[in-house]
N, C-alpha and C. Protein backbone atom coordinates (compact mmCIF):
# COMPACT_ATOMS: atom_id res chain seq x y z
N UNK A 1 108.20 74.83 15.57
CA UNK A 1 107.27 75.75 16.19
C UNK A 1 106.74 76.72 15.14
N UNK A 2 105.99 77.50 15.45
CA UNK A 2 104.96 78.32 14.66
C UNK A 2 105.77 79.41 13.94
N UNK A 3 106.74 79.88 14.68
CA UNK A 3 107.59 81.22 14.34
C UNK A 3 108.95 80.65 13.36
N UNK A 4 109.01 79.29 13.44
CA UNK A 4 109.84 78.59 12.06
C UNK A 4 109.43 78.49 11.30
N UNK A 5 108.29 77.92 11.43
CA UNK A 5 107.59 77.65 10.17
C UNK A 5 106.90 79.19 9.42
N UNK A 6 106.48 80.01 9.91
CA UNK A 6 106.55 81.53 9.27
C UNK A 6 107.46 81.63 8.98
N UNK A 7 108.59 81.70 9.40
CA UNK A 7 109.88 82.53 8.80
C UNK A 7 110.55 81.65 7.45
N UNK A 8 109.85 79.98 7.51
CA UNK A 8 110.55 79.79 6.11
C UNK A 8 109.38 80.07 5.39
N UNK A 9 108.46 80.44 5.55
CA UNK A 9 106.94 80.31 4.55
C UNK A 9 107.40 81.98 4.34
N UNK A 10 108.28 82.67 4.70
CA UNK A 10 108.88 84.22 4.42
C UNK A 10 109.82 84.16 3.50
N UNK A 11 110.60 83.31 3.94
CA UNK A 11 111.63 82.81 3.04
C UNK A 11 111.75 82.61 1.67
N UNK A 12 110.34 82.33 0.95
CA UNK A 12 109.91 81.29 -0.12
C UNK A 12 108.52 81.94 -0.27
N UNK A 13 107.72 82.26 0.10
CA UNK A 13 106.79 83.06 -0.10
C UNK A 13 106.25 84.62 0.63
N UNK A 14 107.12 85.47 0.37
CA UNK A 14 106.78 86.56 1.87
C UNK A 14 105.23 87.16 1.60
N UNK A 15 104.45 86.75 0.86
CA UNK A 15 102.95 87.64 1.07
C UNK A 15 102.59 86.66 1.99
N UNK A 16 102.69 85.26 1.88
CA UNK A 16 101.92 84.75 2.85
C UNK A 16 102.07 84.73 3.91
N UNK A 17 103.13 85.50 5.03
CA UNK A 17 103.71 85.61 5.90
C UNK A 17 102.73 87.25 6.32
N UNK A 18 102.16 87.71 5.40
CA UNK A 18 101.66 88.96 6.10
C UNK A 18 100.71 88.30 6.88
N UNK A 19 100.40 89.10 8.02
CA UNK A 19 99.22 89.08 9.07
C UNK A 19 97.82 88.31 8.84
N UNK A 20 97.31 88.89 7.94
CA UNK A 20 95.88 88.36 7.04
C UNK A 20 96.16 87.10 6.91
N UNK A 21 97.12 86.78 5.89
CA UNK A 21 97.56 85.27 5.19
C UNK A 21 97.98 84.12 6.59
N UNK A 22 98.49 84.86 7.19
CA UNK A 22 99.37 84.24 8.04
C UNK A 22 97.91 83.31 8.67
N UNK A 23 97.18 83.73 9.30
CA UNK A 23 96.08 83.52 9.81
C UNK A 23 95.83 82.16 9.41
N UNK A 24 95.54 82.40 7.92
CA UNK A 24 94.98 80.88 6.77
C UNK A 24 95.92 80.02 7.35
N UNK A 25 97.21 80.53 7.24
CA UNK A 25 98.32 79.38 7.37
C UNK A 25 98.12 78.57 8.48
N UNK A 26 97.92 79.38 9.94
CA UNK A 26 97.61 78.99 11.01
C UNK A 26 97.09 78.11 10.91
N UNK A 27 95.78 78.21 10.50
CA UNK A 27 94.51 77.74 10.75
C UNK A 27 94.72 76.12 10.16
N UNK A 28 95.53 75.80 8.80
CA UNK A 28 95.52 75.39 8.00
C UNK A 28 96.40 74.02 8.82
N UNK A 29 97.30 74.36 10.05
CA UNK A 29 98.09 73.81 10.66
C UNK A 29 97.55 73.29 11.53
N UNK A 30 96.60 73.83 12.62
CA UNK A 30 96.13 73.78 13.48
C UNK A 30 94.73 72.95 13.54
N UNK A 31 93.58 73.88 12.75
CA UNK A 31 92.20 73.80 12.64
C UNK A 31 91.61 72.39 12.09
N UNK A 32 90.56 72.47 12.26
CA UNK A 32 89.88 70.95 11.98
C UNK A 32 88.56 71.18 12.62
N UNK A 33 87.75 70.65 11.16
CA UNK A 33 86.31 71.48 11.41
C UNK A 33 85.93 72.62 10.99
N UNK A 34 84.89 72.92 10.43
CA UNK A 34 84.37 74.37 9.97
C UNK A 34 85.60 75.08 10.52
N UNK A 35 85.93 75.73 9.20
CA UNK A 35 87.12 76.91 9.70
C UNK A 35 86.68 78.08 8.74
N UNK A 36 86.06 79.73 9.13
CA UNK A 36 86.33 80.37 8.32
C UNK A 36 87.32 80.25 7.35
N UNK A 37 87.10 80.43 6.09
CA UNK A 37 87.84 80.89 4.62
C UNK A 37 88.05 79.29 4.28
N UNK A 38 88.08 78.21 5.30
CA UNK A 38 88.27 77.04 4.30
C UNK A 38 86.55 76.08 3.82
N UNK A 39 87.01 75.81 2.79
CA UNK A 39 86.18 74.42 2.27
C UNK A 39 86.24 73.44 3.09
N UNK A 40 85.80 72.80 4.05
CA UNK A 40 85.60 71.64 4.18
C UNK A 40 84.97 70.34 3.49
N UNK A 41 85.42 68.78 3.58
CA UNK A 41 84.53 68.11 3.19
C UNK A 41 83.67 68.17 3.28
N UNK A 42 82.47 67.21 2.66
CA UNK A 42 81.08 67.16 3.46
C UNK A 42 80.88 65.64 3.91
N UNK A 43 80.33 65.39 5.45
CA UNK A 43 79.99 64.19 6.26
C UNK A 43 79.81 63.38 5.13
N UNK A 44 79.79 63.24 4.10
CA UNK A 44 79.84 61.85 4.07
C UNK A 44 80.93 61.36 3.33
N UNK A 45 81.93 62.26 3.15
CA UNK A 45 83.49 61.80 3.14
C UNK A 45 83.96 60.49 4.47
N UNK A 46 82.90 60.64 5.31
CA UNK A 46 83.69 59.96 6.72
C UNK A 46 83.42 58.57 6.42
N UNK A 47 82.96 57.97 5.60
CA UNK A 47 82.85 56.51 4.75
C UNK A 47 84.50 56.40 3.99
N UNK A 48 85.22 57.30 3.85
CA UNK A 48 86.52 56.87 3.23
C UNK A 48 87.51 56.95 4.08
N UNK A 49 87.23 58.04 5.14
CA UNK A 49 88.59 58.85 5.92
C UNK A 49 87.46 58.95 7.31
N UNK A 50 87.08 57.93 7.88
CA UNK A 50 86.46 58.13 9.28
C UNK A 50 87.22 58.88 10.17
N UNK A 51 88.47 58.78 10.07
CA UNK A 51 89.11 59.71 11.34
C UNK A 51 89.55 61.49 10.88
N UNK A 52 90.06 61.46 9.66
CA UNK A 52 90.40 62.84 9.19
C UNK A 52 89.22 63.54 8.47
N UNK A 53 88.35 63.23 7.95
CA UNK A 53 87.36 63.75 7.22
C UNK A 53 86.78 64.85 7.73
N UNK A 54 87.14 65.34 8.74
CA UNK A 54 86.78 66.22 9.32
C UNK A 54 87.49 67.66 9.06
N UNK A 55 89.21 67.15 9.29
CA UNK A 55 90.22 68.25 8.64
C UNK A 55 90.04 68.47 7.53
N UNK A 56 89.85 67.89 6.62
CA UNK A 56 90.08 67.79 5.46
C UNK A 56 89.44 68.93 5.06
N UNK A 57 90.02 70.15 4.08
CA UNK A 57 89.85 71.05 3.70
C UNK A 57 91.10 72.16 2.77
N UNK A 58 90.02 73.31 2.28
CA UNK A 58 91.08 73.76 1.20
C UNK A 58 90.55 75.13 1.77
N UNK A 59 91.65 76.11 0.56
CA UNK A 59 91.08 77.41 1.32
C UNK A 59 92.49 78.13 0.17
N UNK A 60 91.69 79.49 -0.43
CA UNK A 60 92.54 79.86 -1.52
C UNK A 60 93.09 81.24 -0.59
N UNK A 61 94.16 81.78 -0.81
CA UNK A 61 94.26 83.32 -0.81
C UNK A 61 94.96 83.73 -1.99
N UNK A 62 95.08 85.23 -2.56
CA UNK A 62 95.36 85.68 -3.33
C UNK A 62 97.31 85.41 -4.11
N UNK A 63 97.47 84.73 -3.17
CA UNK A 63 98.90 84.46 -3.72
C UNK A 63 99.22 82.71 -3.46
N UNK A 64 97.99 82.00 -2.76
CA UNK A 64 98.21 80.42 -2.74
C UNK A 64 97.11 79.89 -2.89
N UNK A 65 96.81 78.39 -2.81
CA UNK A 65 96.41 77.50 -2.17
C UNK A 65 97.01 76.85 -1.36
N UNK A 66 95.85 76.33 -0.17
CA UNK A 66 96.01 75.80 0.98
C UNK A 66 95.70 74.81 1.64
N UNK A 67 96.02 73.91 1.46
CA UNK A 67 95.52 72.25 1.37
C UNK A 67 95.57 71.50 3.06
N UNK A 68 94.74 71.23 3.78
CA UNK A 68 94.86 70.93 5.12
C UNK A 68 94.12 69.57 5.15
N UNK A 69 95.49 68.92 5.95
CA UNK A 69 94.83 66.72 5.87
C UNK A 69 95.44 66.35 6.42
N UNK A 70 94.70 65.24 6.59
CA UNK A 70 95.44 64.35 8.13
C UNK A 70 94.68 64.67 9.31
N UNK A 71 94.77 63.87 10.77
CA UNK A 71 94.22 64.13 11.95
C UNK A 71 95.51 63.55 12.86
N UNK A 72 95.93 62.16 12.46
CA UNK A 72 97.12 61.38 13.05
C UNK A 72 98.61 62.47 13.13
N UNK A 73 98.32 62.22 11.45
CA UNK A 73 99.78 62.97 10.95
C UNK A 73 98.69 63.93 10.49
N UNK A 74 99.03 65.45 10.98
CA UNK A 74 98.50 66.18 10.48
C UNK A 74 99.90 66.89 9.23
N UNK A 75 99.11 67.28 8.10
CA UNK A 75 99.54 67.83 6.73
C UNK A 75 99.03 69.15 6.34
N UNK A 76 99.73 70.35 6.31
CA UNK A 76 99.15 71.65 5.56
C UNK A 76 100.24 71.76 4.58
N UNK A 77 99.69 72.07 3.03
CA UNK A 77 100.62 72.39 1.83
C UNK A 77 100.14 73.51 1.44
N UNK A 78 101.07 74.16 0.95
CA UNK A 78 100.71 75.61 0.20
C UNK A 78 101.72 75.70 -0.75
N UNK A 79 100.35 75.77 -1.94
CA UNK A 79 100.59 75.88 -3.28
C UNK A 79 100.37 77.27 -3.90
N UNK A 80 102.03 78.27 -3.82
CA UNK A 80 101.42 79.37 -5.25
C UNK A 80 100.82 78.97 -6.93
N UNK A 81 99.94 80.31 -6.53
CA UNK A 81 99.33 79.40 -7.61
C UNK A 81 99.73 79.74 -9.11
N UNK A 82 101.51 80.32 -8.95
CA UNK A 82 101.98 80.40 -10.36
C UNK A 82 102.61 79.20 -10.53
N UNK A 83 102.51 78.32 -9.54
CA UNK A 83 103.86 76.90 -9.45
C UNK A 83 102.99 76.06 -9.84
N UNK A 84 101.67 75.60 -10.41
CA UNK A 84 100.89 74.42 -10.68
C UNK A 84 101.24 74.49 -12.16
N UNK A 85 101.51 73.29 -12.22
CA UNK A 85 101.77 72.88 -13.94
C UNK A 85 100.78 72.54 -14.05
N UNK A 86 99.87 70.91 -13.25
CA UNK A 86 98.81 70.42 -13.86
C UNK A 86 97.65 70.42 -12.87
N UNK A 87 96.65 70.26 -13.40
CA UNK A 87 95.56 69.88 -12.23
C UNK A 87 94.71 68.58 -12.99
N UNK A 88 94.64 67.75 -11.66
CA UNK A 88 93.73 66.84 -12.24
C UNK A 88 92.82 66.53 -11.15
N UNK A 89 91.05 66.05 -11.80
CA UNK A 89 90.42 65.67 -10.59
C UNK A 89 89.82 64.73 -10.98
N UNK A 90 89.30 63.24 -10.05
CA UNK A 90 89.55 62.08 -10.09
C UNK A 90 88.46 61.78 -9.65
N UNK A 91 87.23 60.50 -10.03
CA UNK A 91 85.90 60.51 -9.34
C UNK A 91 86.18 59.00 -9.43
N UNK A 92 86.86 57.93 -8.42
CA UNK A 92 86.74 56.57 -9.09
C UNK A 92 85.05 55.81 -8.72
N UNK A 93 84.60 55.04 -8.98
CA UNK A 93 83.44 54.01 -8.89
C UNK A 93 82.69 54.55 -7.43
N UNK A 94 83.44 54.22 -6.13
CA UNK A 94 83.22 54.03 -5.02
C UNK A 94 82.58 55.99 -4.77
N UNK A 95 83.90 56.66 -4.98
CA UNK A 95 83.42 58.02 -5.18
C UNK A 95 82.29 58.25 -5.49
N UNK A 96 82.28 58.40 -6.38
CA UNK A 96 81.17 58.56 -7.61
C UNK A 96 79.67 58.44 -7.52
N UNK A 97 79.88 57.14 -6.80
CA UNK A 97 78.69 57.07 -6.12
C UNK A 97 77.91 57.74 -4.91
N UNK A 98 79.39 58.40 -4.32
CA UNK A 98 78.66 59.38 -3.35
C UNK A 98 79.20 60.39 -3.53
N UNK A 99 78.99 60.59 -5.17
CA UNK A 99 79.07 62.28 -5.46
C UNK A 99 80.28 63.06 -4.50
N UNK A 100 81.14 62.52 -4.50
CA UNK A 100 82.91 62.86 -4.17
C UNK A 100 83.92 62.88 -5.15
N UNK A 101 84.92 63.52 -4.98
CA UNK A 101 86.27 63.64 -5.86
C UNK A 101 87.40 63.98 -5.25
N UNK A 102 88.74 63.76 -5.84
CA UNK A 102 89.73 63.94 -5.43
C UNK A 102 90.54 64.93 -6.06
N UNK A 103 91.08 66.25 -5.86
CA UNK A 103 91.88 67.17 -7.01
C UNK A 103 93.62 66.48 -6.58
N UNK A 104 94.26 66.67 -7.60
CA UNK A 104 95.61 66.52 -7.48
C UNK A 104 96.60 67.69 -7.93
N UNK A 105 96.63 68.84 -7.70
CA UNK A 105 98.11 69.76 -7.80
C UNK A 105 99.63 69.20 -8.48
N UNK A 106 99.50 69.27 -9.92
CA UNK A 106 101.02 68.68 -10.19
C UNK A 106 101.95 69.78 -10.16
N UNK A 107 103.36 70.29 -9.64
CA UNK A 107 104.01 71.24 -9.18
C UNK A 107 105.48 70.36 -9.77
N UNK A 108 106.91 71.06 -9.33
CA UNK A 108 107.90 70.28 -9.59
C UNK A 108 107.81 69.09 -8.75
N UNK A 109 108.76 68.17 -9.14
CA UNK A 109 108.68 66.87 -8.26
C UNK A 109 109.12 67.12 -6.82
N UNK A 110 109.17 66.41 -5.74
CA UNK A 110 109.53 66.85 -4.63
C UNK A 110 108.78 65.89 -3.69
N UNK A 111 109.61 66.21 -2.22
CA UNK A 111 108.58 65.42 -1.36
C UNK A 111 106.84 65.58 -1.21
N UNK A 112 106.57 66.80 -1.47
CA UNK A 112 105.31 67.26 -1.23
C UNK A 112 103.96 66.92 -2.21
N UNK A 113 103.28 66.41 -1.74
CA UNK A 113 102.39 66.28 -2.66
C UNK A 113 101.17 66.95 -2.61
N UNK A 114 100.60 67.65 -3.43
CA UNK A 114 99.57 68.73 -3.52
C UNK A 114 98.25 68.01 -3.52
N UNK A 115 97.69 67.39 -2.70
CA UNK A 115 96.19 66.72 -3.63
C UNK A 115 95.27 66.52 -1.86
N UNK A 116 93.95 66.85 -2.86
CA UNK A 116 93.22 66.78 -1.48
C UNK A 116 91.87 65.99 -1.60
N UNK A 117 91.80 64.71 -1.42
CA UNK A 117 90.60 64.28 -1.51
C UNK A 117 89.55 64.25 -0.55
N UNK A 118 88.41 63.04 -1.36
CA UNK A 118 87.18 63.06 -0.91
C UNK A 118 85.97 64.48 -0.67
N UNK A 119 86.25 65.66 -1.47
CA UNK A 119 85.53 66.50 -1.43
C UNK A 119 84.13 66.47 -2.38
N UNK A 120 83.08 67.34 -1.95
CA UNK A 120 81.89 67.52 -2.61
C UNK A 120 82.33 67.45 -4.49
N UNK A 121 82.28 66.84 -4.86
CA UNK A 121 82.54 66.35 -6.78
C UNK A 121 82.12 67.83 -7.18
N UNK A 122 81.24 67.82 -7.15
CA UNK A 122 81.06 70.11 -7.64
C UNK A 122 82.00 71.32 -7.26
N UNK A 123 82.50 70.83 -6.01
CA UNK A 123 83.65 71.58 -4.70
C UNK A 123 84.80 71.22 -5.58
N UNK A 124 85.48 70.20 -6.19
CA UNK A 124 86.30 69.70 -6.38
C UNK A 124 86.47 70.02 -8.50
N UNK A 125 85.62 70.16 -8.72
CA UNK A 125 85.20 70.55 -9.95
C UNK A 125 85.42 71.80 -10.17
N UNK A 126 85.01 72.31 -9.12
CA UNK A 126 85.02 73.96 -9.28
C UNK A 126 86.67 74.70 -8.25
N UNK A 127 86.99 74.27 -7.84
CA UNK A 127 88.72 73.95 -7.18
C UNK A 127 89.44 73.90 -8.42
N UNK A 128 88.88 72.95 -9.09
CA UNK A 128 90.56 72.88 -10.49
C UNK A 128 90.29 73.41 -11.23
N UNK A 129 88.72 74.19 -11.71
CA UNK A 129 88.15 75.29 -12.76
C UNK A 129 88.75 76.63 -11.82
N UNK A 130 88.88 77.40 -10.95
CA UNK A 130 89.35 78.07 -10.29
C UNK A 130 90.81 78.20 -10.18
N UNK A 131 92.12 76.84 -9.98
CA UNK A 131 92.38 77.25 -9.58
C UNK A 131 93.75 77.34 -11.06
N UNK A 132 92.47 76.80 -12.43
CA UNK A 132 93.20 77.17 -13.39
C UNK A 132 92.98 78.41 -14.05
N UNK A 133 92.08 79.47 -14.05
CA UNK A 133 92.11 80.45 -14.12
C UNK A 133 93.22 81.61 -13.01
N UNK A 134 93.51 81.04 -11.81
CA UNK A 134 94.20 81.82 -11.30
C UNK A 134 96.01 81.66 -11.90
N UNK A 135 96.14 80.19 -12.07
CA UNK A 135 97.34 79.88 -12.73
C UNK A 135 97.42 80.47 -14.18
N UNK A 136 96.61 80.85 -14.70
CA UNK A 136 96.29 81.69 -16.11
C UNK A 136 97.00 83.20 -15.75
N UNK A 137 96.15 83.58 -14.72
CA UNK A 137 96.41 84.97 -14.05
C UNK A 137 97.88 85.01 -13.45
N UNK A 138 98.26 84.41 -12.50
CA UNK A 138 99.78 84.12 -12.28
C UNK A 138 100.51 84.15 -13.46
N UNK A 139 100.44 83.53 -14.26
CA UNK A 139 101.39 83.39 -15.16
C UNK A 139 101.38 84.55 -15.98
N UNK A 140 100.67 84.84 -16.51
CA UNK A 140 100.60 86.11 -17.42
C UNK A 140 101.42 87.36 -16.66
N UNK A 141 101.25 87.63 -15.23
CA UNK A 141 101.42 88.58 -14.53
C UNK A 141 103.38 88.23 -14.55
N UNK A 142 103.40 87.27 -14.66
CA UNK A 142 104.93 86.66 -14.39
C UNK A 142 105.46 87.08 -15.97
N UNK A 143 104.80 87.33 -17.04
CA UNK A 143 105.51 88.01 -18.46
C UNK A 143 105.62 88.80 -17.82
């Protein structure tokens, strides 16, 4: 339920548990479709992911990223963004052609995997230019 899943997202991250944040988190669990503060794909992701392409979305706050996927199995990950080792983003043939990409979040190993495809190739470009300046900023703040 909602009040577990806050209290370990307190546990392990307590800013994102404030009120404001909490919200994203919600949303991030729940939402699907234009959601204030997130990125969504754009329609013509629904050529790869006809059923989820719709969830599919990102959404930063000042102490994470917030990765929301799936429609079946729905998936929300949240990534601080002092914990990203690598970022990579991925345009194969099929992509490419419709001006799409995929980012991938490398973090410690674990069940979780950080990556959110089929987004706008510029959206997705500008996601791992972003969200390596903030991992710049995290880290420094962590000396």
């Amino acid at each position: 339920d909602e009040e577990t899943v806050r209290k370990a997202i307190w546990a392990v991250a307590p800013a994102l548990a404030d009120h404001g944040t909490w919200d994203m988190v919600a949303a991030a669990m729940t939402g699907t479709g234009p959601t204030p503060g997130f990125t969504s794909a754009p329609r013509r992701a629904r050529l790869f992911d006809p059923i989820s392409w719709r969830r599919t979305a990102f959404a930063q706050t000042e102490d994470a990223l917030i990765l929301r996927t799936g429609q079946l199995v729905r998936s929300a990950v949240i990534v601080p963004h002092g914990r990203v080792q690598a970022i990579e983003v991925t345009a194969g043939p099929w992509e490419s052609a419709r001006r799409l990409g995929s980012v991938q979040f490398y973090s410690t190993s674990g069940p979780v995997t950080a990556r959110i495809g089929h987004l706008d190739l510029d959206q997705a470009v500008a996601l791992a230019a972003d969200q390596a300046t903030r991992l710049s900023v995290a880290m420094a703040a962590a000396r």
